[in-house]
N, C-alpha and C. Protein backbone atom coordinates (compact mmCIF):
# COMPACT_ATOMS: atom_id res chain seq x y z
N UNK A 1 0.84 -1.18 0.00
CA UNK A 1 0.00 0.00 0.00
C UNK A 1 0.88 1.24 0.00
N UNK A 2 0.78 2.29 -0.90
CA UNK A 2 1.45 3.04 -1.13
C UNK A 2 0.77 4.84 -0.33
N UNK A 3 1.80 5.38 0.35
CA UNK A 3 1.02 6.35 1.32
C UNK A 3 0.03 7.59 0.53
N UNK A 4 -0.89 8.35 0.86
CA UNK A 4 -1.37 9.71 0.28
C UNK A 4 -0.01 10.23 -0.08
N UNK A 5 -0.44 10.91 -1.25
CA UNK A 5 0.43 11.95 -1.53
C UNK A 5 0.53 13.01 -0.66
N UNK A 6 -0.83 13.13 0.43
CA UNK A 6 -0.30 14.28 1.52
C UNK A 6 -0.30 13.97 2.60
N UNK A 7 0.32 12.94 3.05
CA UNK A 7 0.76 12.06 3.83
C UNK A 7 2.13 12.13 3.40
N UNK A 8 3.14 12.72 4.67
CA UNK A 8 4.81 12.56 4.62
C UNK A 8 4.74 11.33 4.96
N UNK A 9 6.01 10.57 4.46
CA UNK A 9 6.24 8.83 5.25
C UNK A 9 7.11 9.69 6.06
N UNK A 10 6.94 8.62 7.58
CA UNK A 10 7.64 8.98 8.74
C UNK A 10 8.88 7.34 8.45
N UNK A 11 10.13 7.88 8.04
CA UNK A 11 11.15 7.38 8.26
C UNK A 11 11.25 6.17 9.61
N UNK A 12 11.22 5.08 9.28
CA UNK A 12 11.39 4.03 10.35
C UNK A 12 13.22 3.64 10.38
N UNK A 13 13.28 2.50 11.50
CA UNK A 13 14.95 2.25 11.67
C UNK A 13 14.78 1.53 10.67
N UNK A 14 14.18 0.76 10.04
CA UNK A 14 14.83 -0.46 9.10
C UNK A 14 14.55 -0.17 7.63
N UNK A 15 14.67 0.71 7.85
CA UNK A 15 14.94 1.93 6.42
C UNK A 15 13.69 1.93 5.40
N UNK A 16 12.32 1.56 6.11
CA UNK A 16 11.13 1.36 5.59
C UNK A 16 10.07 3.50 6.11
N UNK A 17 9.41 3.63 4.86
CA UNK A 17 8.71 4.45 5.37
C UNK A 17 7.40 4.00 5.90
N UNK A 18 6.84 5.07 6.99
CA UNK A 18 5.31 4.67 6.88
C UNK A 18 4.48 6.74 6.59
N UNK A 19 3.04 6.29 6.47
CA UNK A 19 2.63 7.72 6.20
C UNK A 19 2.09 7.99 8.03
N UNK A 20 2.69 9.41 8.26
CA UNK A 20 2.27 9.78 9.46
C UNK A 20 0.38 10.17 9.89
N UNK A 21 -0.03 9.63 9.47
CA UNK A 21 -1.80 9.52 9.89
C UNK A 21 -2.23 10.96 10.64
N UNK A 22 -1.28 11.26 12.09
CA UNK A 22 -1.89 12.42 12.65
C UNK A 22 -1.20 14.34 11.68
N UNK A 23 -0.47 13.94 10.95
CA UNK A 23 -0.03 14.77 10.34
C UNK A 23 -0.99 15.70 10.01
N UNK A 24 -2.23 15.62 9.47
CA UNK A 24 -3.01 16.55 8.72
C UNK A 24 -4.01 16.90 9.78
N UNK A 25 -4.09 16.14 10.83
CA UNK A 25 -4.77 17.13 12.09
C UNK A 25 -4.09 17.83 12.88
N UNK A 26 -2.69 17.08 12.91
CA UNK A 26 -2.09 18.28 13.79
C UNK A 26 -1.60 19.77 12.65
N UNK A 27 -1.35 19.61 11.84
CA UNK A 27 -1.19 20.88 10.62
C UNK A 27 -3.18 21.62 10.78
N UNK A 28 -4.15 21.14 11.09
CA UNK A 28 -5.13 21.76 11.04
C UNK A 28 -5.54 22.73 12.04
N UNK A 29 -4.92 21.72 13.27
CA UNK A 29 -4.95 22.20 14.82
C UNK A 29 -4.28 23.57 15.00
N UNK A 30 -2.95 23.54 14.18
CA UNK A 30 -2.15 24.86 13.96
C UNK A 30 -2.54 26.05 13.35
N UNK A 31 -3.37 25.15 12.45
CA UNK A 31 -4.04 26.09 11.26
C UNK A 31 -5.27 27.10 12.23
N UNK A 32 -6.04 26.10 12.85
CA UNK A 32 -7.46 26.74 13.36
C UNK A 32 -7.17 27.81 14.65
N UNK A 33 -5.73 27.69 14.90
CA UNK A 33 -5.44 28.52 15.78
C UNK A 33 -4.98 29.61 15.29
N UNK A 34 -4.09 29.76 14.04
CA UNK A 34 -3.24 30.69 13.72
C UNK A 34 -4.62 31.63 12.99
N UNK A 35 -6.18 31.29 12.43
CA UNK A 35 -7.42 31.45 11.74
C UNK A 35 -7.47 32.32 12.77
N UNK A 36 -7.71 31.92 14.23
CA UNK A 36 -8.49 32.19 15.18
C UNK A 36 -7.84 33.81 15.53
N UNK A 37 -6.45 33.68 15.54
CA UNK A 37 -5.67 34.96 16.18
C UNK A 37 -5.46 35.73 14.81
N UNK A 38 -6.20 35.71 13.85
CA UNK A 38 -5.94 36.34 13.07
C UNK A 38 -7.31 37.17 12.76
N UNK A 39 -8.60 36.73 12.71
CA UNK A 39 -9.46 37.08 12.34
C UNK A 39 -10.57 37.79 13.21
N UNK A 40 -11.18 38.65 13.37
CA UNK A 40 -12.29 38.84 14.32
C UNK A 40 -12.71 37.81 15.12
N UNK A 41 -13.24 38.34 16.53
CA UNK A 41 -14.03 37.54 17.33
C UNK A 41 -15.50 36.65 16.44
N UNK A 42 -15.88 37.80 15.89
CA UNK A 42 -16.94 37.65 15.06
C UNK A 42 -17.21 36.41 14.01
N UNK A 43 -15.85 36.46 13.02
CA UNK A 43 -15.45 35.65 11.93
C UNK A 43 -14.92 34.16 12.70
N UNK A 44 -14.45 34.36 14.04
CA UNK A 44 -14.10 33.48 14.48
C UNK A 44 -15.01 32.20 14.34
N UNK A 45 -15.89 33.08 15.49
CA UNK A 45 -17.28 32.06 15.93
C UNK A 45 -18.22 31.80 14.74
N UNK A 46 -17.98 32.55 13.63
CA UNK A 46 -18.92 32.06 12.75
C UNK A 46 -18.14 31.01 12.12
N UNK A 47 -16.73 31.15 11.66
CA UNK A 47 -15.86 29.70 11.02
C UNK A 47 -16.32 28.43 12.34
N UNK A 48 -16.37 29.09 13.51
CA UNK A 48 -16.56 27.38 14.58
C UNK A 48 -17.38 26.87 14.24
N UNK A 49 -18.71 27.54 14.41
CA UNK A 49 -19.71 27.42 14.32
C UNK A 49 -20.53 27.10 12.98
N UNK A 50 -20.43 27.28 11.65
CA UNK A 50 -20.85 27.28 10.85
C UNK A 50 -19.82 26.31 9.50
N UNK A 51 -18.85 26.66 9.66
CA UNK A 51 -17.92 26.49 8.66
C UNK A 51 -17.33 26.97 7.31
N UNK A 52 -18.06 28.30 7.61
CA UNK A 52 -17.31 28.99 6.84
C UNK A 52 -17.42 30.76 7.08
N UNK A 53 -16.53 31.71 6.40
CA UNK A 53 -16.77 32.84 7.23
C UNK A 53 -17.39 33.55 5.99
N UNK A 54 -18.13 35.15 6.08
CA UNK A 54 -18.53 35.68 5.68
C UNK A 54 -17.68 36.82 5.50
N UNK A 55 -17.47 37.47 4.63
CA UNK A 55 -16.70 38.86 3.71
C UNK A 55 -17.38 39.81 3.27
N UNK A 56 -17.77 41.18 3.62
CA UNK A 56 -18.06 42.19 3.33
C UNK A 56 -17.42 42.78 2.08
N UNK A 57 -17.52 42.61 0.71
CA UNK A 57 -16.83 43.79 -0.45
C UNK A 57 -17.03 44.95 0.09
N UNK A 58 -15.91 45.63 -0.23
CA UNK A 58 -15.78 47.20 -0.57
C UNK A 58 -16.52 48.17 -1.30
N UNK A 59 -17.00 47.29 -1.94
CA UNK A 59 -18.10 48.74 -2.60
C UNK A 59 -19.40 48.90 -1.41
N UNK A 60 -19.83 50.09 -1.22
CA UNK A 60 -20.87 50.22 -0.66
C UNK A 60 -21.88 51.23 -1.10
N UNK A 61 -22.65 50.85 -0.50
CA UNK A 61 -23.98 51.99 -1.17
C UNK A 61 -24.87 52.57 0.07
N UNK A 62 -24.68 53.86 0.40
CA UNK A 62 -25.50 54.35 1.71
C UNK A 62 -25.16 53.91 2.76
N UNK A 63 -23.77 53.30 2.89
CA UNK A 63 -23.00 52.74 4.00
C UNK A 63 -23.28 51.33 4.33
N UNK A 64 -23.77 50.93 3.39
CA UNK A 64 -24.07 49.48 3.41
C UNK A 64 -23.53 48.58 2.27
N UNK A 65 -23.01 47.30 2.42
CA UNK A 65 -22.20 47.06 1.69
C UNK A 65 -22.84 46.13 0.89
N UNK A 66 -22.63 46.07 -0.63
CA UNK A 66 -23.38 46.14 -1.82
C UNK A 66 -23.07 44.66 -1.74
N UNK A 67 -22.43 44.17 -1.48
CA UNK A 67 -22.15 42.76 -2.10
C UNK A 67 -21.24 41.84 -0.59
N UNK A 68 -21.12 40.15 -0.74
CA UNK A 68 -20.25 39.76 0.25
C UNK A 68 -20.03 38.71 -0.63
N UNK A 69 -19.09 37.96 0.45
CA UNK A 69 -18.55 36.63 -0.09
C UNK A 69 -18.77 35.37 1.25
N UNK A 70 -18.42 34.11 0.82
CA UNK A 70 -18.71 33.07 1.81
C UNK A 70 -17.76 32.50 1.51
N UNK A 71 -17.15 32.64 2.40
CA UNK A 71 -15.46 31.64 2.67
C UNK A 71 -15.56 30.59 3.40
N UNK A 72 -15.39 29.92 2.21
CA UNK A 72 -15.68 27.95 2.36
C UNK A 72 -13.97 27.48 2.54
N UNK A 73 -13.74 26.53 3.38
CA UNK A 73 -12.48 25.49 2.82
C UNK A 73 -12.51 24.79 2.08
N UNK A 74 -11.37 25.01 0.62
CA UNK A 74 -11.15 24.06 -0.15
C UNK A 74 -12.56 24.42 -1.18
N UNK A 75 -12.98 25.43 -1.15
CA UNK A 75 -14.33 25.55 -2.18
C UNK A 75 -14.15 27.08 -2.93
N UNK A 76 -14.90 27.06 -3.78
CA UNK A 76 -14.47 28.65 -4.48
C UNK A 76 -15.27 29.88 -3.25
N UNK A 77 -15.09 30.49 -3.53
CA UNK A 77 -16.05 31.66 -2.69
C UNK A 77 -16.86 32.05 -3.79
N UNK A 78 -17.91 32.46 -2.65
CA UNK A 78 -19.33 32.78 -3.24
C UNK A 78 -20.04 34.21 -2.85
N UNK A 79 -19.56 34.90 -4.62
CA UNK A 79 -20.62 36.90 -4.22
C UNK A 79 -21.92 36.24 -4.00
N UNK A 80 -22.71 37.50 -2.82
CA UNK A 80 -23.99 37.27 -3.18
C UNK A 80 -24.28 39.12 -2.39
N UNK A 81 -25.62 39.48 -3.53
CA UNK A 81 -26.14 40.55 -2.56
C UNK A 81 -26.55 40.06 -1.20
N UNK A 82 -25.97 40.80 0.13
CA UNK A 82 -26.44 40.94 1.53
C UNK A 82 -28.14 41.22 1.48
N UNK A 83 -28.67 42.22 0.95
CA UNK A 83 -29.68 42.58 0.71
C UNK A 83 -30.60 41.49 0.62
N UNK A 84 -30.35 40.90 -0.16
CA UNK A 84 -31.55 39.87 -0.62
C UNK A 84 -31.17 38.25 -0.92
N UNK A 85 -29.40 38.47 -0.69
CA UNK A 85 -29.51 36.91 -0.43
C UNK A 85 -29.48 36.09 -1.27
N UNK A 86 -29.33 37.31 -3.10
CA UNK A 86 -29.26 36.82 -4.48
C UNK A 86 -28.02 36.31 -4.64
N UNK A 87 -27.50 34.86 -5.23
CA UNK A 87 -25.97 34.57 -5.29
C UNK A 87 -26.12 34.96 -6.86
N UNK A 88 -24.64 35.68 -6.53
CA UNK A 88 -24.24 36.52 -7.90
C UNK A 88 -22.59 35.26 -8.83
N UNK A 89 -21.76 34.95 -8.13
CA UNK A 89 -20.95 34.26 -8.65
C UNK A 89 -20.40 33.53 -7.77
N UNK A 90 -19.18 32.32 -8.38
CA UNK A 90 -18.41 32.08 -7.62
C UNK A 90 -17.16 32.06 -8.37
N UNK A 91 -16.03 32.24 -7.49
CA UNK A 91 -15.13 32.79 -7.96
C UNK A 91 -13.89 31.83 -7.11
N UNK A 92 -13.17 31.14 -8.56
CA UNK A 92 -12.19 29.99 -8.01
C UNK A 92 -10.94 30.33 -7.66
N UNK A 93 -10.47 30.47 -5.86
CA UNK A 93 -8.69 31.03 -5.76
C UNK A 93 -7.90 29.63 -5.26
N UNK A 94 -6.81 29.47 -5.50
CA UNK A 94 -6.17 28.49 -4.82
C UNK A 94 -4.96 28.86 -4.20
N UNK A 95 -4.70 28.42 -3.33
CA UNK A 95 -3.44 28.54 -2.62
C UNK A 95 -2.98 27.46 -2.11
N UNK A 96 -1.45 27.10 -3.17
CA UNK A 96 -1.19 25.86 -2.66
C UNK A 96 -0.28 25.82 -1.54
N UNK A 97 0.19 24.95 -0.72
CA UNK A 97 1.19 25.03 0.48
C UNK A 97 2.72 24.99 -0.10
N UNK A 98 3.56 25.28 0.03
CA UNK A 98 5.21 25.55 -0.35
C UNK A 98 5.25 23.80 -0.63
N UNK A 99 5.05 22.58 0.06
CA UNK A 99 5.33 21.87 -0.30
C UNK A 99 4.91 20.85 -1.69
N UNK A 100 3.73 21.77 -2.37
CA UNK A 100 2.75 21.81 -3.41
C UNK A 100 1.52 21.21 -3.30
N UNK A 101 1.40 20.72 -1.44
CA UNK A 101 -0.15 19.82 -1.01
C UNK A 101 -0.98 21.12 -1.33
N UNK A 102 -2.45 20.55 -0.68
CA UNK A 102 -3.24 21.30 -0.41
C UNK A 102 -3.18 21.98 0.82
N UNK A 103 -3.87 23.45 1.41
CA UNK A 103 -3.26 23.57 2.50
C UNK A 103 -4.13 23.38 3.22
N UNK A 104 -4.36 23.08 4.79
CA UNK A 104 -5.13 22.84 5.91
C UNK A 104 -6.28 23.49 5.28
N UNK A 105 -7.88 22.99 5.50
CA UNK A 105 -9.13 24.17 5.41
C UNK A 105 -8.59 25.10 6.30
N UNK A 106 -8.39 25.34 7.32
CA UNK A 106 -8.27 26.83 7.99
C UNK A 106 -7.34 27.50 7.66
N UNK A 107 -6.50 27.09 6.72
CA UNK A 107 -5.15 28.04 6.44
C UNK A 107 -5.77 28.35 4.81
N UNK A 108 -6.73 27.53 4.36
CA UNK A 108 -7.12 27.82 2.62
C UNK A 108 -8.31 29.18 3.45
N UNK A 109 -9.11 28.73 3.95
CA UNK A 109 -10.25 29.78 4.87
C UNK A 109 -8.93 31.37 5.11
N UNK A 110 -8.10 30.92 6.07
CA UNK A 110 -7.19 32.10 6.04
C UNK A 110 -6.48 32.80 5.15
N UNK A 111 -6.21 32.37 3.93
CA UNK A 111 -6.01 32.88 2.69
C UNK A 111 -6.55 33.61 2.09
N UNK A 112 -7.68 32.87 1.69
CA UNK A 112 -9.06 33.86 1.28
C UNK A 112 -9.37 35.08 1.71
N UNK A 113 -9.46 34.91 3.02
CA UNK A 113 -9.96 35.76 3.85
C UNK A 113 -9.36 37.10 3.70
N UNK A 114 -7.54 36.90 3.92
CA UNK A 114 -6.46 37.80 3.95
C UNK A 114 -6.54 38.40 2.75
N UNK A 115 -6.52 37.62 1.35
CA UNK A 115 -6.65 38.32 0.04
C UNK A 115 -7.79 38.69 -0.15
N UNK A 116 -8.43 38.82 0.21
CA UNK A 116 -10.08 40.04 0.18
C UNK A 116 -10.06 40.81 0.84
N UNK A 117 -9.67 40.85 2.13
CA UNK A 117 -9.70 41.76 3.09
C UNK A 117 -8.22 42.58 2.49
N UNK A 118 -7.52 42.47 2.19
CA UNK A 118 -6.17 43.17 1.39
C UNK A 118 -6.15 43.73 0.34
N UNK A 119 -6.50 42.90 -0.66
CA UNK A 119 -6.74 43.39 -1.99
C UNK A 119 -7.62 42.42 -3.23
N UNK A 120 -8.92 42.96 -2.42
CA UNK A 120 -10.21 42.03 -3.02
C UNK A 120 -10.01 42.23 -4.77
N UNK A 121 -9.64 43.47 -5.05
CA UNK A 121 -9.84 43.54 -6.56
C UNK A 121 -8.92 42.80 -7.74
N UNK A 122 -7.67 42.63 -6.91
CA UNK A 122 -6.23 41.98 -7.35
C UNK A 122 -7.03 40.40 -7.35
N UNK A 123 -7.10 39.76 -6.23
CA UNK A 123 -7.71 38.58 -5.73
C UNK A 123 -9.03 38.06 -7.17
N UNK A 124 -10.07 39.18 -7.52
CA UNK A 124 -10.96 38.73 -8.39
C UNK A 124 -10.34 38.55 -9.75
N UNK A 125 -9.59 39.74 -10.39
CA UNK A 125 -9.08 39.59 -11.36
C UNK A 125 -8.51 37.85 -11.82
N UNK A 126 -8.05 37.65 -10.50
CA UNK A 126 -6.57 36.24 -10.98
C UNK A 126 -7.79 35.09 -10.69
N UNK A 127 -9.12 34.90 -10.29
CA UNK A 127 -9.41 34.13 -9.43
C UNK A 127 -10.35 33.78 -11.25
N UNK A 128 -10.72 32.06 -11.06
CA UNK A 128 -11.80 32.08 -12.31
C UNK A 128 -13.01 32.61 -11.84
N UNK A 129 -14.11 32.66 -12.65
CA UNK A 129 -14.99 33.31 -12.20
C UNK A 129 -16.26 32.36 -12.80
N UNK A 130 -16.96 32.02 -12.11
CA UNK A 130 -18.22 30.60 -12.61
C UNK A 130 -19.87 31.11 -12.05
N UNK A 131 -20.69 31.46 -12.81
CA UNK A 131 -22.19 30.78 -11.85
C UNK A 131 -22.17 30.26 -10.90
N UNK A 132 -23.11 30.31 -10.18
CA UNK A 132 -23.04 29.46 -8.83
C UNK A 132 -23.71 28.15 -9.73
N UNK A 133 -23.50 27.56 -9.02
CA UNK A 133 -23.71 25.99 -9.56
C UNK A 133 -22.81 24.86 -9.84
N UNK A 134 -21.35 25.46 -10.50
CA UNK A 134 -20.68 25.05 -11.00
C UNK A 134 -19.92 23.83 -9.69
N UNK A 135 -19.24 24.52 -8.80
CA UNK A 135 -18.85 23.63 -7.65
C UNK A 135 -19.67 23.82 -6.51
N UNK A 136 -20.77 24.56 -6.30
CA UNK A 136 -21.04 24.97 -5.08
C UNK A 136 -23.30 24.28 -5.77
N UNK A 137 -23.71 23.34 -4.13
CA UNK A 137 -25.23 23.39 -4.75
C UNK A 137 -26.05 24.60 -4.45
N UNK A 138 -26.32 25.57 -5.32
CA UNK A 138 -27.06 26.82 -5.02
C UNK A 138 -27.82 26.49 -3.58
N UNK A 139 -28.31 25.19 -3.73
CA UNK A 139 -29.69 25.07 -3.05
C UNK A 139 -28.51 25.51 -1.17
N UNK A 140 -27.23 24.38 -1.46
CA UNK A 140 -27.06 24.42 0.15
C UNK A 140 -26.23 25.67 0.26
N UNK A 141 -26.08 26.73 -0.61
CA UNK A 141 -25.49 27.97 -0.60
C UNK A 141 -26.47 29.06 -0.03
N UNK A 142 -27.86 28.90 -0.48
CA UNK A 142 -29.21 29.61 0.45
C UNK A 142 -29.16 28.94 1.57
N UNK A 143 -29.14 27.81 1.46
CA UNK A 143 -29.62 26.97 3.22
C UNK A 143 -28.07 27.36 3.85
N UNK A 144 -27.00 27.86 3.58
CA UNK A 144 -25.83 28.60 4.30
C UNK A 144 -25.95 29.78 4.62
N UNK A 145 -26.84 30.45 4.17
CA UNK A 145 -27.21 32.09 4.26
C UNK A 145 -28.14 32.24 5.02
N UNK A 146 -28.96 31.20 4.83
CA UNK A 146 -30.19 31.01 6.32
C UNK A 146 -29.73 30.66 7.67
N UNK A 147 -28.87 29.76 7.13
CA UNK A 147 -27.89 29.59 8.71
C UNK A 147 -27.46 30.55 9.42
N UNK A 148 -26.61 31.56 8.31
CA UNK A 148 -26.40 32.67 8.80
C UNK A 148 -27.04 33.70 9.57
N UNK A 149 -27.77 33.84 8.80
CA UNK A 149 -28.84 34.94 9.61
C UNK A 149 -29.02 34.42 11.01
N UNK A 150 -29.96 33.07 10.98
CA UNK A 150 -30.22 32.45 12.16
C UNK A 150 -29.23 32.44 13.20
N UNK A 151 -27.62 32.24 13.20
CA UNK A 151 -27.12 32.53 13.66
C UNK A 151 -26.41 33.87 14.39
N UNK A 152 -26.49 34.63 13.54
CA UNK A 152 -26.73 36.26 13.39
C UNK A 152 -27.79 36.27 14.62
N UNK A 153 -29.05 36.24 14.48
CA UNK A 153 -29.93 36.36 15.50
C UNK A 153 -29.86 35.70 16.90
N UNK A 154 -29.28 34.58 16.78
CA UNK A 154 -29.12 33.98 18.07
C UNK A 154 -27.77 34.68 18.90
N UNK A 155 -26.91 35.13 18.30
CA UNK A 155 -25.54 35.86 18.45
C UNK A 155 -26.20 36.97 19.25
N UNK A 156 -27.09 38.04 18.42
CA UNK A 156 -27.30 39.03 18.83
C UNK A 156 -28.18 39.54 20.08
N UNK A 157 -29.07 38.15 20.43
CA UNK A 157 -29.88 37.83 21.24
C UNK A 157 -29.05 37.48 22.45
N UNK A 158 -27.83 36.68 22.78
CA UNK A 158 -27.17 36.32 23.65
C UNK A 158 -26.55 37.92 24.17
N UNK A 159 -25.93 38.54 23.05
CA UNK A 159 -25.77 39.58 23.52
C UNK A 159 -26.14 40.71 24.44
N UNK A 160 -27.65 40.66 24.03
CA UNK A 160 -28.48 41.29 24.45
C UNK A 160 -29.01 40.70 25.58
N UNK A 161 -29.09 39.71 25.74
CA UNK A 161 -29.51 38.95 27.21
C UNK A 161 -30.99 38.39 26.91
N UNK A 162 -31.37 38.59 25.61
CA UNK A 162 -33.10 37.81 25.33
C UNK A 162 -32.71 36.52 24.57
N UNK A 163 -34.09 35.62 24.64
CA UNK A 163 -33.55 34.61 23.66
C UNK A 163 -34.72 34.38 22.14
N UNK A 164 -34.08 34.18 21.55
CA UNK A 164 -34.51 34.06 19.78
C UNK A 164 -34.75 32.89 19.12
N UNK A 165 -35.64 32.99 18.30
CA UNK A 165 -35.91 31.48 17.87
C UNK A 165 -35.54 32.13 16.47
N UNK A 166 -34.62 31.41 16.35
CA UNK A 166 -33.97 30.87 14.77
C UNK A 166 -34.93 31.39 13.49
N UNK A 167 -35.83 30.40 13.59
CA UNK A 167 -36.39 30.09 12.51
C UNK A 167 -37.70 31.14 12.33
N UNK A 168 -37.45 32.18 13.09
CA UNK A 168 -38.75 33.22 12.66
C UNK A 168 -38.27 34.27 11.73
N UNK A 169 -39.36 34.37 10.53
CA UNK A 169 -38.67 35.01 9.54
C UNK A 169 -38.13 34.77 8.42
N UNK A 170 -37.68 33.58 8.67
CA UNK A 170 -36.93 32.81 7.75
C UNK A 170 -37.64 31.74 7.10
N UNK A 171 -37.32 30.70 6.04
CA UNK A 171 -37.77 29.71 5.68
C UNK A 171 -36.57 29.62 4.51
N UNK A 172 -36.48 28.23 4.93
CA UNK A 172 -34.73 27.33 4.36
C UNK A 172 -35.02 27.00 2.82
């Protein structure tokens, strides 16, 4: 049996390799920490919690911002108007790791994140650009935006010291 390609063999004495198994959780473990001290409290709890974070674009209109993105691991990101929740594109970036693997989801999540929040316009140009549909199912890209909110509300409710039911308002 021959190891993953992203699987290092861990060097044995009798000059045999094997593939190190905890390798890609402990590289994740590093990852979800280095995510964590990097990003808002906010972005935090929504990557724990949800699995993926949300991105505000730069353009705005009346101080409200015209457009966002949904930062998936290992998936393209996804514009959609805030407003209404319309998905507008998705847009394919990759970032591979120095050793040419793939990199941890929380370090591909931290990538993303950094090149939008830095220089979203550089980032779209180089990135492909697809319909939603293409890698992402529209359907569980709304049922991610409903999450959102719902979560949004329960967030804001804890805050506030009342409690909220999810699902008012909404429909998945």
């Amino acid at each position: 049996m021959f190891p993953s390609p992203r699987q290092k063999p861990v060097p044995r004495s009798g000059g045999l390799s094997v593939p190190d198994p905890g390798r890609e959780r402990r590289a994740e473990r590093r990852a979800r920490e280095l995510l964590k001290s990097c990003v808002g409290p906010e972005e935090w709890e929504m990557y724990r919690d949800l699995g993926f974070i949300r991105v505000y674009g730069r353009s705005r209109r009346a101080g409200q911002p015209r457009y966002a993105y949904l930062v998936y691991p290992r998936k393209p990101l996804v514009a959609f108007f805030p407003a209404t929740g319309e998905l507008i594109a998705e847009y394919c970036v990759e970032f591979p790791d120095l050793d040419g693997q793939r990199l941890p989801p929380s370090d591909d999540v931290l990538a993303k994140w950094m090149a939008l929040t830095s220089d979203e316009e550089r980032l779209l140009r180089r990135a492909n650009m697809h319909l939603v549909g293409r890698q992402h199912d529209p359907a569980r890209v709304r049922r991610d935006l409903w999450r959102l909110a719902a979560w949004e509300r329960r967030r804001s409710a804890r805050r506030s010291g009342r409690r909220s039911d999810p699902s008012v308002g909404l429909s998945p």
